[in-house]
PDB file of N, CA and C in Angstrom:
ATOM      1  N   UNK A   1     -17.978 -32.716 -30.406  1.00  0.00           N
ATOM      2  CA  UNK A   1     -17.709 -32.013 -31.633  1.00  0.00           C
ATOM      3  C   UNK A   1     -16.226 -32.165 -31.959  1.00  0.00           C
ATOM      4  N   UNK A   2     -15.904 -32.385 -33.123  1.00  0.00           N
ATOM      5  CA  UNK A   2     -14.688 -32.428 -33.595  1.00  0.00           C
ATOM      6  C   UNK A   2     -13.925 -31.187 -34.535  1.00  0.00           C
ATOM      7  N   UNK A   3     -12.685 -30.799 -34.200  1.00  0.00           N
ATOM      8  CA  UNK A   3     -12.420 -29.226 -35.006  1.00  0.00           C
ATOM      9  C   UNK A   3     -11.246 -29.876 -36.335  1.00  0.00           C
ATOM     10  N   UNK A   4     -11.353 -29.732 -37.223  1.00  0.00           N
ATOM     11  CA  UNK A   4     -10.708 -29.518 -38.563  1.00  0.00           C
ATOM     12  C   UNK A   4      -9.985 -28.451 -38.928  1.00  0.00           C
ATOM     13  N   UNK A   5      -8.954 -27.375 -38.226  1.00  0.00           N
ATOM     14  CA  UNK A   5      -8.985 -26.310 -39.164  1.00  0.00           C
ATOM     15  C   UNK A   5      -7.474 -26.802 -40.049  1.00  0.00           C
ATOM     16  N   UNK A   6      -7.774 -25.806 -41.309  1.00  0.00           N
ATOM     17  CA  UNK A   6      -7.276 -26.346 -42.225  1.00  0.00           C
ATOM     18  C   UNK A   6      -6.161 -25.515 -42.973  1.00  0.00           C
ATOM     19  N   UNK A   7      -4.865 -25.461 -43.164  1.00  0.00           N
ATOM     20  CA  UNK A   7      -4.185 -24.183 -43.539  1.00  0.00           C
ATOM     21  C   UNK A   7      -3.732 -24.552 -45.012  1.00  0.00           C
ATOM     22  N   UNK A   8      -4.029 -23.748 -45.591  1.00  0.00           N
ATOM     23  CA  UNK A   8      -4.016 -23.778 -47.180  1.00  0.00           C
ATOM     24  C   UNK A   8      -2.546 -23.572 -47.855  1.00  0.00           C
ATOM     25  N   UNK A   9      -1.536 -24.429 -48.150  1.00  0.00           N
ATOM     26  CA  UNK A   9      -0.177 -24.122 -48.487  1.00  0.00           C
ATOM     27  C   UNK A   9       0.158 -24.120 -49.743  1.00  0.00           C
ATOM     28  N   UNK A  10       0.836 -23.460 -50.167  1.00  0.00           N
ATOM     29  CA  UNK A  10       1.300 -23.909 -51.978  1.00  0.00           C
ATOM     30  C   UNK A  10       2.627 -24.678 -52.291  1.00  0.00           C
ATOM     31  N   UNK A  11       3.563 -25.012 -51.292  1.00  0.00           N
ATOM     32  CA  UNK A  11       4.301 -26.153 -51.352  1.00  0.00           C
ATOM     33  C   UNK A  11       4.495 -26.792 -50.608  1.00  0.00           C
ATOM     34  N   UNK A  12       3.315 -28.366 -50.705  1.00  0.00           N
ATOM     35  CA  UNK A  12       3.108 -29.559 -49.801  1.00  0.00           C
ATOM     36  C   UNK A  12       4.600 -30.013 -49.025  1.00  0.00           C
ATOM     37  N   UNK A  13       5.876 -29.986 -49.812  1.00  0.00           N
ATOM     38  CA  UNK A  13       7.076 -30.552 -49.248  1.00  0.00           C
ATOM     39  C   UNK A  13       7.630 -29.615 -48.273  1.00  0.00           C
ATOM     40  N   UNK A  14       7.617 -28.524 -48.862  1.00  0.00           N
ATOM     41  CA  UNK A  14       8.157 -27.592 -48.082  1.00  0.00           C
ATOM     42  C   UNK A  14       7.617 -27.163 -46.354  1.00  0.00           C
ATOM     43  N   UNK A  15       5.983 -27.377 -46.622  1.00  0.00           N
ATOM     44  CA  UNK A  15       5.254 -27.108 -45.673  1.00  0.00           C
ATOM     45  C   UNK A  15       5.616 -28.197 -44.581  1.00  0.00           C
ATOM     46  N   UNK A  16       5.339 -29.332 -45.041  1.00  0.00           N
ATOM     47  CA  UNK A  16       5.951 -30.837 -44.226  1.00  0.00           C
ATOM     48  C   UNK A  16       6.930 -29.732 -43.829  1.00  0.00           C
ATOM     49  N   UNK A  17       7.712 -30.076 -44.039  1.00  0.00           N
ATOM     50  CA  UNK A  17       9.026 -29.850 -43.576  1.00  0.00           C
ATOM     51  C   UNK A  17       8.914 -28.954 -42.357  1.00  0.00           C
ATOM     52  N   UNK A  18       8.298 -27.774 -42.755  1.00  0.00           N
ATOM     53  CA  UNK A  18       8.411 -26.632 -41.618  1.00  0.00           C
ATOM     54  C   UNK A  18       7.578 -27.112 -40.251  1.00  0.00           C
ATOM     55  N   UNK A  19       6.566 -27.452 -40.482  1.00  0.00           N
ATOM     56  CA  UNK A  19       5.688 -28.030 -39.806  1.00  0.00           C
ATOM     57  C   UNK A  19       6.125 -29.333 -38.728  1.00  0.00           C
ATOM     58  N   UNK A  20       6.170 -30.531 -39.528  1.00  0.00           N
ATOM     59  CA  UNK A  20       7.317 -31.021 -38.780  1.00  0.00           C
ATOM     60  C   UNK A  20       8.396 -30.404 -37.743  1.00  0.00           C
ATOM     61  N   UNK A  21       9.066 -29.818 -38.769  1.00  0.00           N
ATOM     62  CA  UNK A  21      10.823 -29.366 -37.754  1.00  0.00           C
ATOM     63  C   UNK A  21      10.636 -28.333 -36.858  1.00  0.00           C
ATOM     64  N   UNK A  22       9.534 -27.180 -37.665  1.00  0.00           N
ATOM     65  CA  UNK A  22       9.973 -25.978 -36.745  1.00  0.00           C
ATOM     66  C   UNK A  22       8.659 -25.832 -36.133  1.00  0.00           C
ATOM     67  N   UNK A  23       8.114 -26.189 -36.614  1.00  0.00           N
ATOM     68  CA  UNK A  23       5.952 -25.737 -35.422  1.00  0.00           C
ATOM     69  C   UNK A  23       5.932 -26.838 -34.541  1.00  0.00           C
ATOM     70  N   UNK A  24       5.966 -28.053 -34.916  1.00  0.00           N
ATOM     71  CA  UNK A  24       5.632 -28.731 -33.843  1.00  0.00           C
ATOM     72  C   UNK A  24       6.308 -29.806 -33.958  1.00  0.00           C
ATOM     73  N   UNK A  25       7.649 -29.982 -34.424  1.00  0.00           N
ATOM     74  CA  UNK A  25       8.524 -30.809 -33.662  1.00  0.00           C
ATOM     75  C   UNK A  25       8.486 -32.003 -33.937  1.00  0.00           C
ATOM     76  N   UNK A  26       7.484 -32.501 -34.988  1.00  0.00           N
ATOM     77  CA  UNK A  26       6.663 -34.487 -35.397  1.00  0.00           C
ATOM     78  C   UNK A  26       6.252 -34.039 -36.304  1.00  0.00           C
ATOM     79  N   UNK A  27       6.548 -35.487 -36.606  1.00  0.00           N
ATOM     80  CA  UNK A  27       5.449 -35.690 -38.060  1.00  0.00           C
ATOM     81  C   UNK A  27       4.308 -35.994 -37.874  1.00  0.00           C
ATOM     82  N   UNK A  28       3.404 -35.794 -39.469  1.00  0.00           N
ATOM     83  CA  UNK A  28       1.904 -35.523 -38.917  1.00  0.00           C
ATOM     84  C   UNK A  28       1.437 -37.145 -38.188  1.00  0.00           C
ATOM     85  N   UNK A  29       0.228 -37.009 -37.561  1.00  0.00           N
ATOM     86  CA  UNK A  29      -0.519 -38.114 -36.863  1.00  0.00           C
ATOM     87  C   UNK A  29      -0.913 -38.772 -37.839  1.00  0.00           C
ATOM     88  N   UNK A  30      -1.163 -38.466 -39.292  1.00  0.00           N
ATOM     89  CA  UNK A  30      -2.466 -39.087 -40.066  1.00  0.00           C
ATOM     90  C   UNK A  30      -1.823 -38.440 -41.317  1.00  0.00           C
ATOM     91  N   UNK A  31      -2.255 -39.213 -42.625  1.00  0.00           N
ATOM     92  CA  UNK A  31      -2.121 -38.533 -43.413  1.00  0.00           C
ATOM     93  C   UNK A  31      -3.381 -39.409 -44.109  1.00  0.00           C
ATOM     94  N   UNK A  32      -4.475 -38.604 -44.699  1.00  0.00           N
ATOM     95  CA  UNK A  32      -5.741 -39.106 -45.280  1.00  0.00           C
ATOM     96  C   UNK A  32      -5.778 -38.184 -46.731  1.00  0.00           C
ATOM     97  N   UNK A  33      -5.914 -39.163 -47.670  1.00  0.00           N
ATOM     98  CA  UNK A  33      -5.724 -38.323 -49.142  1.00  0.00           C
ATOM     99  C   UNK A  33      -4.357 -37.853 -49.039  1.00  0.00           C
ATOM    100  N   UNK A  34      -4.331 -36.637 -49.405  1.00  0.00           N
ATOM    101  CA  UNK A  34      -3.345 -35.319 -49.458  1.00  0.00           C
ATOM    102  C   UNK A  34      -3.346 -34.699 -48.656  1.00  0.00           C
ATOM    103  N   UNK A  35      -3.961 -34.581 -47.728  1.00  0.00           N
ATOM    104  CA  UNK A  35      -3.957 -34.132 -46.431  1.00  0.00           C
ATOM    105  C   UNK A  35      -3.099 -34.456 -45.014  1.00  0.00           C
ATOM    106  N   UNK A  36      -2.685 -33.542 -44.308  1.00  0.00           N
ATOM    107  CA  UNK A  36      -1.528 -34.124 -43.645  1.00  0.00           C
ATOM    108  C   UNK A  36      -2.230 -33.972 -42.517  1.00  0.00           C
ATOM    109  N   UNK A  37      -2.483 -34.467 -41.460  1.00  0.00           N
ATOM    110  CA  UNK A  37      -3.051 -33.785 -39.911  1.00  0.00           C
ATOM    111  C   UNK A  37      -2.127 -34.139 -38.726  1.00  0.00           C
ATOM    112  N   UNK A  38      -2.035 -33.051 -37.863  1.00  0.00           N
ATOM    113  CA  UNK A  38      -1.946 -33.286 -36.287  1.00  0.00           C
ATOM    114  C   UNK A  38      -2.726 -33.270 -35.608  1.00  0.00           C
ATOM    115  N   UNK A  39      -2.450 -34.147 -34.640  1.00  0.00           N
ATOM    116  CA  UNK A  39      -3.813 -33.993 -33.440  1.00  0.00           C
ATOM    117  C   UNK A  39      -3.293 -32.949 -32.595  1.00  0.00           C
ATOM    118  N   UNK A  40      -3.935 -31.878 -32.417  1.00  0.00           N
ATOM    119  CA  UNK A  40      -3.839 -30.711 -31.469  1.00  0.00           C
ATOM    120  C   UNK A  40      -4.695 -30.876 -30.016  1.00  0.00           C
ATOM    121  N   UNK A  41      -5.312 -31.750 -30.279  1.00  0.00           N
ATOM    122  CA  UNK A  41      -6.752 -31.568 -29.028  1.00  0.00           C
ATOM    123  C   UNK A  41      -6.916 -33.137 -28.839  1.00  0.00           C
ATOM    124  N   UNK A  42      -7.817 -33.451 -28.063  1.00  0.00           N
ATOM    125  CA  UNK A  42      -8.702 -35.278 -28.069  1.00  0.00           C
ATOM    126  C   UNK A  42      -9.549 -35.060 -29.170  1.00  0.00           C
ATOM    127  N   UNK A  43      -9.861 -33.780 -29.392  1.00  0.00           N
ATOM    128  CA  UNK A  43     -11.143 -34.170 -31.054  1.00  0.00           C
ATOM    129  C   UNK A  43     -10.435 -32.671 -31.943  1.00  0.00           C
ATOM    130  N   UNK A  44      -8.960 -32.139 -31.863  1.00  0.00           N
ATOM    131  CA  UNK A  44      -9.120 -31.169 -32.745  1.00  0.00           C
ATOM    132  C   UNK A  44      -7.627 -31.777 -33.757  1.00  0.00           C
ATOM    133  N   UNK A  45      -8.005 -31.307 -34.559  1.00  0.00           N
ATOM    134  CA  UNK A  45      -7.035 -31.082 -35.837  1.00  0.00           C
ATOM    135  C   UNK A  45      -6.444 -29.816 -36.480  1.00  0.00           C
ATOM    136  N   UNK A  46      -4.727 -30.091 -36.830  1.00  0.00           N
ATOM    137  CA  UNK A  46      -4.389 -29.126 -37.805  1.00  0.00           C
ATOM    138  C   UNK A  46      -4.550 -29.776 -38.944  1.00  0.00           C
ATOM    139  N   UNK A  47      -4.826 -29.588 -40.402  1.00  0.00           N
ATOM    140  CA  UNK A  47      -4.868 -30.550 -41.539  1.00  0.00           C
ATOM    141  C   UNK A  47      -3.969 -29.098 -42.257  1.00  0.00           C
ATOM    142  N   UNK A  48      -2.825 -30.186 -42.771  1.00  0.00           N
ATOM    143  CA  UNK A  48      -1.671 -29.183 -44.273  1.00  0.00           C
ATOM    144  C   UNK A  48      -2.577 -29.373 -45.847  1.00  0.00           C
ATOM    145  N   UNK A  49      -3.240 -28.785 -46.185  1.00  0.00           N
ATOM    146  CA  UNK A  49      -3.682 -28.614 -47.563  1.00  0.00           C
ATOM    147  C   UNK A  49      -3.057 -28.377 -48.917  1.00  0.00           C
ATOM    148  N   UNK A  50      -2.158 -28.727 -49.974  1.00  0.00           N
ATOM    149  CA  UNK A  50      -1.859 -28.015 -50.772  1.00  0.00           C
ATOM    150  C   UNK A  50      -2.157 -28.305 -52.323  1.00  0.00           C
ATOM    151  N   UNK A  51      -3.711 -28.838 -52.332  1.00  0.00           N
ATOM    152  CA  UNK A  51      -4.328 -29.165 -53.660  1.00  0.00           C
ATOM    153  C   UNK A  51      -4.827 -27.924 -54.022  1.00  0.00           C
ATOM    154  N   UNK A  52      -5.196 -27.931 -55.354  1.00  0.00           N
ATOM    155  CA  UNK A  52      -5.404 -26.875 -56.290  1.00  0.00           C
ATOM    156  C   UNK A  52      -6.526 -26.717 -55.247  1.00  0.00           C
ATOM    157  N   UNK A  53      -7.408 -27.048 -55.390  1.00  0.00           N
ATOM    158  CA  UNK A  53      -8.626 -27.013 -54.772  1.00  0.00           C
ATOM    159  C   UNK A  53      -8.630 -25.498 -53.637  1.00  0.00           C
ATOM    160  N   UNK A  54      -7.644 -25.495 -53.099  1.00  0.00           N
ATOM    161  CA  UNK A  54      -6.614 -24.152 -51.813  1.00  0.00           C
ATOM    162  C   UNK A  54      -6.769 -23.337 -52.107  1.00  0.00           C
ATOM    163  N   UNK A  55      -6.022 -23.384 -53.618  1.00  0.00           N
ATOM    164  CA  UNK A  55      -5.178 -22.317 -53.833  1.00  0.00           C
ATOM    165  C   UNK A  55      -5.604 -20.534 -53.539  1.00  0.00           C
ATOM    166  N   UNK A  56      -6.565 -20.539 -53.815  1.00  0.00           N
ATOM    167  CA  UNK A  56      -7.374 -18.840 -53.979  1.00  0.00           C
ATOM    168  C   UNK A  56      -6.903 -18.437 -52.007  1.00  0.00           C
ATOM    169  N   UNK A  57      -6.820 -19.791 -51.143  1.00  0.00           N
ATOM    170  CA  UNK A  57      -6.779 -19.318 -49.629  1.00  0.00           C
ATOM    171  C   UNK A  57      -5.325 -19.693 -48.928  1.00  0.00           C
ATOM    172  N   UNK A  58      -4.826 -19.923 -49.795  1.00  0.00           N
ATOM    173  CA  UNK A  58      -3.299 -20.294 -48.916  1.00  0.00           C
ATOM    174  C   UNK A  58      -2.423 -18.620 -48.551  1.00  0.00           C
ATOM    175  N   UNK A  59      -2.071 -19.055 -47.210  1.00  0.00           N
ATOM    176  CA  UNK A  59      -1.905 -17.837 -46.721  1.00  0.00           C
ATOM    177  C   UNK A  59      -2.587 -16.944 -45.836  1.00  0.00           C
ATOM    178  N   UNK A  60      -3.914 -17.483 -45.894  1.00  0.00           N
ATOM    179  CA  UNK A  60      -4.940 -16.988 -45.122  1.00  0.00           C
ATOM    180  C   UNK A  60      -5.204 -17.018 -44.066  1.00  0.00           C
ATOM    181  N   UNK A  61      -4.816 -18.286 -43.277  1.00  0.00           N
ATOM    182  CA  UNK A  61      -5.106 -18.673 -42.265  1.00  0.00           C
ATOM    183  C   UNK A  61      -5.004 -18.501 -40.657  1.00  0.00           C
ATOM    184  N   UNK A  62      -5.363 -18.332 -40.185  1.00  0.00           N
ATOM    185  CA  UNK A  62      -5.073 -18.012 -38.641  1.00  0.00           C
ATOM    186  C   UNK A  62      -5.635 -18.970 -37.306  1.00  0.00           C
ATOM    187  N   UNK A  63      -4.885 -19.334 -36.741  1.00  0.00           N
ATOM    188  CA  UNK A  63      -4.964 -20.607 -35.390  1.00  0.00           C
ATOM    189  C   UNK A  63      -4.211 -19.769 -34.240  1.00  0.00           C
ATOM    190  N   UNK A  64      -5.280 -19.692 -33.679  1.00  0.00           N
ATOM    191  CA  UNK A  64      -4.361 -19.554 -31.536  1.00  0.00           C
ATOM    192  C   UNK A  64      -4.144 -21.048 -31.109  1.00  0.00           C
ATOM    193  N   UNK A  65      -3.385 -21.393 -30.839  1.00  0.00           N
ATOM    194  CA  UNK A  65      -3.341 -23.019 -29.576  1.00  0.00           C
ATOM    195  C   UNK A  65      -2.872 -22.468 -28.146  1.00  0.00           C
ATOM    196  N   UNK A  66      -3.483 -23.286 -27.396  1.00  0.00           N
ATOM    197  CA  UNK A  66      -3.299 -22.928 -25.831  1.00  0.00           C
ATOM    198  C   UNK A  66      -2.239 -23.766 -25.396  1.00  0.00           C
ATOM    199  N   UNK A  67      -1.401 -23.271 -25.151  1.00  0.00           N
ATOM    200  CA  UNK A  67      -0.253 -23.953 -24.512  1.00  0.00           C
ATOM    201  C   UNK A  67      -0.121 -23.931 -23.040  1.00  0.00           C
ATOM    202  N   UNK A  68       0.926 -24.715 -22.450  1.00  0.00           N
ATOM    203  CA  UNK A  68       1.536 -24.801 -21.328  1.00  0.00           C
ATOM    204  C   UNK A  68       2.500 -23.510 -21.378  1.00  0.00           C
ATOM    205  N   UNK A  69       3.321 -23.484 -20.463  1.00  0.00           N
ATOM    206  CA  UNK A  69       4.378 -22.101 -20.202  1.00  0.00           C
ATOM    207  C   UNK A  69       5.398 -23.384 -20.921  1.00  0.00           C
ATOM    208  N   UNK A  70       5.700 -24.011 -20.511  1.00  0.00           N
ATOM    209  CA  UNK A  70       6.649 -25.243 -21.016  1.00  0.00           C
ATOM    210  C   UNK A  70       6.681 -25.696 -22.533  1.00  0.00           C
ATOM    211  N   UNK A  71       5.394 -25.830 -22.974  1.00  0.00           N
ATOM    212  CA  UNK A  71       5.394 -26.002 -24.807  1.00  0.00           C
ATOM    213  C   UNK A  71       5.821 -25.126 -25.310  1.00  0.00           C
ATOM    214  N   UNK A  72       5.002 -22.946 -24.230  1.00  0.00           N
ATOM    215  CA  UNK A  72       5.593 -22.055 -25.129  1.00  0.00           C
ATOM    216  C   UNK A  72       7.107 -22.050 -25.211  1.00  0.00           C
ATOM    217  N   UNK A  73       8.061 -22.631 -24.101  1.00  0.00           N
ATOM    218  CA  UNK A  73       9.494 -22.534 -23.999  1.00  0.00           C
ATOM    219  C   UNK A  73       9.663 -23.269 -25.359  1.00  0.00           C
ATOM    220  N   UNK A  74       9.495 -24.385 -25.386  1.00  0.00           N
ATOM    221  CA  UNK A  74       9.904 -25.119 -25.985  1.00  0.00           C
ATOM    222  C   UNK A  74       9.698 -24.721 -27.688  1.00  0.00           C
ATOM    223  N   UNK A  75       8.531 -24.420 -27.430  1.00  0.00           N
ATOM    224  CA  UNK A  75       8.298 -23.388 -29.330  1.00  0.00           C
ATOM    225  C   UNK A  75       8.976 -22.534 -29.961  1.00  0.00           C
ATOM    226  N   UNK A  76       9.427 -21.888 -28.575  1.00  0.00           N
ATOM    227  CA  UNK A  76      10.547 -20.756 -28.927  1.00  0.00           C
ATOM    228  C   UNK A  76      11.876 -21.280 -29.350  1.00  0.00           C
ATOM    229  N   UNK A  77      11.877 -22.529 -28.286  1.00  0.00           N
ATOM    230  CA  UNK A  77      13.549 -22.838 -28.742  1.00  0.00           C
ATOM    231  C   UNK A  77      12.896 -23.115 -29.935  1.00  0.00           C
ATOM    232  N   UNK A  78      12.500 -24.176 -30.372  1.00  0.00           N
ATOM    233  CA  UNK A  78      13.088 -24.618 -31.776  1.00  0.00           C
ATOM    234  C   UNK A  78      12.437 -23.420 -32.729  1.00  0.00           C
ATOM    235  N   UNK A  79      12.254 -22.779 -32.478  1.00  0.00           N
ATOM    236  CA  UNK A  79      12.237 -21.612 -33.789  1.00  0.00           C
ATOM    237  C   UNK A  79      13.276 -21.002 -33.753  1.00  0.00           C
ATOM    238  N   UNK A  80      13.978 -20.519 -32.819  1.00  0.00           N
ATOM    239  CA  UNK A  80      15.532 -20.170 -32.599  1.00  0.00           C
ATOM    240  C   UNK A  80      16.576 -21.158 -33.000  1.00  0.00           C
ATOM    241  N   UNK A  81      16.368 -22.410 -32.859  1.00  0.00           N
ATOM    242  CA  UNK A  81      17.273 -23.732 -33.350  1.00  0.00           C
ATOM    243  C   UNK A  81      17.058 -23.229 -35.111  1.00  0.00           C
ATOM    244  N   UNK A  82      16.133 -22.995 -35.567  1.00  0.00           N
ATOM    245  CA  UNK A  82      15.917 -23.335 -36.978  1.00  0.00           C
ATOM    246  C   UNK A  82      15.808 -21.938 -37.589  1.00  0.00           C
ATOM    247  N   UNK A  83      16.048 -20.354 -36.972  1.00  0.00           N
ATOM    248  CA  UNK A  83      16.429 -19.255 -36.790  1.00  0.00           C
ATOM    249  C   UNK A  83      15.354 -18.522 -37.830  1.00  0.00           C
ATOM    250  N   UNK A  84      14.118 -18.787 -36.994  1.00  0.00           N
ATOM    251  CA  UNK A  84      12.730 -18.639 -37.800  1.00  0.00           C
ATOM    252  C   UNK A  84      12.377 -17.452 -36.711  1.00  0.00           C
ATOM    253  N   UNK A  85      12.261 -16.822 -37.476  1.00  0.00           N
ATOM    254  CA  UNK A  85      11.588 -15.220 -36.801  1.00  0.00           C
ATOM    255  C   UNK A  85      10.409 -15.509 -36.397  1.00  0.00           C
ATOM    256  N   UNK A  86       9.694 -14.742 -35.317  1.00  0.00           N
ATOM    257  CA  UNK A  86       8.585 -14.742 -34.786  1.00  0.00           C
ATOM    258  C   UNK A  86       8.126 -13.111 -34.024  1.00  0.00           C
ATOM    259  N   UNK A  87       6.690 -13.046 -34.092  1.00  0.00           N
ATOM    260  CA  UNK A  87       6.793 -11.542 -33.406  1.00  0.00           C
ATOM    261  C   UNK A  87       7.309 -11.545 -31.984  1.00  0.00           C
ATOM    262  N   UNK A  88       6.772 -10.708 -31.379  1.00  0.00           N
ATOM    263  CA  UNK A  88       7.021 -10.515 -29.684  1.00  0.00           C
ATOM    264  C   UNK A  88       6.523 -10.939 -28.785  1.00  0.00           C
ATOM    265  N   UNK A  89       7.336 -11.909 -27.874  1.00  0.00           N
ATOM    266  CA  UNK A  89       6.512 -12.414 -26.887  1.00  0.00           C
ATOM    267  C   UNK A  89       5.622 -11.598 -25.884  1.00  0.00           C
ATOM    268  N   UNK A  90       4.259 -11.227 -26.088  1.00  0.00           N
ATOM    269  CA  UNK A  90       3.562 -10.648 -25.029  1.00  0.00           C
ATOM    270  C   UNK A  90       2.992 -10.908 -23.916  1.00  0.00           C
ATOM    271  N   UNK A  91       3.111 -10.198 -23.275  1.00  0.00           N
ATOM    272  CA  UNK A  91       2.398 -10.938 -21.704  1.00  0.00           C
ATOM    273  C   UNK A  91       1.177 -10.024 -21.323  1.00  0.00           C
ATOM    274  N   UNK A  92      -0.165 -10.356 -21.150  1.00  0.00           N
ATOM    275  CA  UNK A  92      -0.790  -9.763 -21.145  1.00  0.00           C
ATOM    276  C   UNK A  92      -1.725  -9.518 -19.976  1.00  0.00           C
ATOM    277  N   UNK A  93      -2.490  -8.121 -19.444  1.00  0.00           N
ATOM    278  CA  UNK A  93      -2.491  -8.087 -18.134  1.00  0.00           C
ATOM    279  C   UNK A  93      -3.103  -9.256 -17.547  1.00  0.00           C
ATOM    280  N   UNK A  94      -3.954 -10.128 -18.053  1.00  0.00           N
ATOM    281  CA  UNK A  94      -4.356 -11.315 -17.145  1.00  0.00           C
ATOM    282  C   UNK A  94      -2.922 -12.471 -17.071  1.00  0.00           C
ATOM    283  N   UNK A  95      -1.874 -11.733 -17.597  1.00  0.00           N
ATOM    284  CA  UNK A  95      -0.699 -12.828 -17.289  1.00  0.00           C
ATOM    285  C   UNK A  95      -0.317 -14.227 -18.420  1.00  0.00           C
ATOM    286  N   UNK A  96      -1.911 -13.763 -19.529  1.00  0.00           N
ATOM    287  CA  UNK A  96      -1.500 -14.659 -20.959  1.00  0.00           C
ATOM    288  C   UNK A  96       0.214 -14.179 -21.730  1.00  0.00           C
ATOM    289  N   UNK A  97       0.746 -15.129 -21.858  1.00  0.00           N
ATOM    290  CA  UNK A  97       1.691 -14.811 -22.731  1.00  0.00           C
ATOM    291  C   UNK A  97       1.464 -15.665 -23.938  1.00  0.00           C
ATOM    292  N   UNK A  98       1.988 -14.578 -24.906  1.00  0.00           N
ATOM    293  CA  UNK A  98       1.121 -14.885 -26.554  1.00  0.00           C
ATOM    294  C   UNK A  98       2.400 -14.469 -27.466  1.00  0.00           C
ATOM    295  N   UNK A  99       2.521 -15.357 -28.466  1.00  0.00           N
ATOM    296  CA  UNK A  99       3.415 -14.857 -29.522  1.00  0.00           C
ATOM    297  C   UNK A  99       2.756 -15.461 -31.039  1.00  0.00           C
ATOM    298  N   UNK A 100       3.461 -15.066 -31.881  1.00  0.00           N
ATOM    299  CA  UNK A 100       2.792 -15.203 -33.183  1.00  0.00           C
ATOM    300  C   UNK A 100       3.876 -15.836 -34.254  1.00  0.00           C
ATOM    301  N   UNK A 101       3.720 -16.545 -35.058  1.00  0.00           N
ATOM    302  CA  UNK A 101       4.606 -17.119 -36.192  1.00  0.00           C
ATOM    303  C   UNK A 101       4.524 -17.413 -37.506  1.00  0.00           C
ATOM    304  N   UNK A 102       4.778 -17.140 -38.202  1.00  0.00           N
ATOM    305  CA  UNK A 102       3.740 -17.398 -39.584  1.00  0.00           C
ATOM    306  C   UNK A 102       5.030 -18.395 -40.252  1.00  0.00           C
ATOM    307  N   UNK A 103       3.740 -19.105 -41.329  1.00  0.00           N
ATOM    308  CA  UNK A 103       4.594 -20.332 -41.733  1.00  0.00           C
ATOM    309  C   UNK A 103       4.726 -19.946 -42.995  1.00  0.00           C
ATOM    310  N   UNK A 104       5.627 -21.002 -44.059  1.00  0.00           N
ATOM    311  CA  UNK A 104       6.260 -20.095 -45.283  1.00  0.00           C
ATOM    312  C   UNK A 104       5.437 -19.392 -46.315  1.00  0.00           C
ATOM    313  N   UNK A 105       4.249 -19.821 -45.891  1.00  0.00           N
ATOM    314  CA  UNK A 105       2.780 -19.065 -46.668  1.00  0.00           C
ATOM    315  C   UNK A 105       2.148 -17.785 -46.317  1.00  0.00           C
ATOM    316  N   UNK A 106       2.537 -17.399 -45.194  1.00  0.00           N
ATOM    317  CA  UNK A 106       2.210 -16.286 -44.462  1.00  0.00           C
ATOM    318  C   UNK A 106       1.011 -16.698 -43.431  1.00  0.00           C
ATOM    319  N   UNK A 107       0.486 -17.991 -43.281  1.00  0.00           N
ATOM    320  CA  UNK A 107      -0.652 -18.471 -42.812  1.00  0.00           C
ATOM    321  C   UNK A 107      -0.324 -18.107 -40.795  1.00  0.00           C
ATOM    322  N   UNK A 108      -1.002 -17.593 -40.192  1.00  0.00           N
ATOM    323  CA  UNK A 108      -0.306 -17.182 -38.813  1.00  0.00           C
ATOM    324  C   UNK A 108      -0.892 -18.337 -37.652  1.00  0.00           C
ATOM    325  N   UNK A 109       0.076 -18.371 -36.848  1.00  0.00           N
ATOM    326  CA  UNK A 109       0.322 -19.369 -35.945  1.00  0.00           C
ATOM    327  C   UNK A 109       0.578 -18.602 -34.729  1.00  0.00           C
ATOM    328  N   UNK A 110      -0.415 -18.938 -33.526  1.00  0.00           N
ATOM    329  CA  UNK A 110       0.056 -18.580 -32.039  1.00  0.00           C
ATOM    330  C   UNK A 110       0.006 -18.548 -31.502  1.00  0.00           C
ATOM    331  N   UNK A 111       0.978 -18.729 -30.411  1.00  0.00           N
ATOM    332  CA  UNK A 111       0.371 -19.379 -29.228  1.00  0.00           C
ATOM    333  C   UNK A 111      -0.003 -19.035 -27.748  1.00  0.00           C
ATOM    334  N   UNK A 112      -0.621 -19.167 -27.512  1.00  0.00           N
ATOM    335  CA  UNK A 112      -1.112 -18.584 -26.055  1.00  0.00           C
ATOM    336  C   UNK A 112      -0.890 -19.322 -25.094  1.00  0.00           C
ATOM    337  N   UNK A 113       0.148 -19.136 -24.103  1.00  0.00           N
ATOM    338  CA  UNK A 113       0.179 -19.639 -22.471  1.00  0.00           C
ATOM    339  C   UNK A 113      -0.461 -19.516 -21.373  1.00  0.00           C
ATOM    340  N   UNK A 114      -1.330 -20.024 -20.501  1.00  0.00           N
ATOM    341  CA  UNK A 114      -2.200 -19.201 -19.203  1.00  0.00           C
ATOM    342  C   UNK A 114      -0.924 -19.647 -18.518  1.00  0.00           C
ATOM    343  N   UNK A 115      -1.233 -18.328 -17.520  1.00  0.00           N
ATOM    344  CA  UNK A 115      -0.327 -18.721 -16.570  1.00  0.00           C
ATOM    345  C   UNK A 115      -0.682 -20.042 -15.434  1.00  0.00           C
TER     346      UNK A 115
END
């Protein structure tokens, strides 16, 4: 099975941008149509949306990704490099640490570490 999820933005340049610099550090894997994608998984996808077609859902969106303890370091720095607020890093009693980020749409992003 292959995953698509899809975050609905209202400015395609802007979104690049954040996405790129401050979420994940690259540019997308693919770009098909208007659509921008990363490969997150061996069969999953983020796809950047910002055709009319969106619009009624941009902002909406919500993604957990499972990280390493090492990606979450690394997520943090560059949101601190690029001085992008994020909620609170939690650690939770099975020892998940989880934080949250929303991108310039309000669409939320976050990530979960096993220990």
């Amino acid at each position: 099975m292959d995953l698509y999820s899809v975050m609905c933005v209202s400015d395609l340049a802007r979104s690049l941008a954040w996405y790129r610099e401050v979420f994940f550090g690259c540019t997308a894997d693919e770009v098909i149509g208007e659509e921008h994608l990363w490969r997150v998984g061996e069969n999953a996808w983020l796809v950047i949306d910002a055709r009319d077609v969106r619009a009624a859902r941009v902002g909406g969106s919500m993604v957990t990704f499972g990280v390493s303890g090492a990606e979450l370091s690394s997520a943090l720095a560059r949101f601190a490099s690029h001085d992008v607020a994020h909620g609170p890093v939690e650690t939770y009693s099975n020892g998940v640490r989880h934080v949250e980020v929303q991108d310039p749409d309000g669409n939320s992003l976050s990530l979960a570490a096993v220990p």
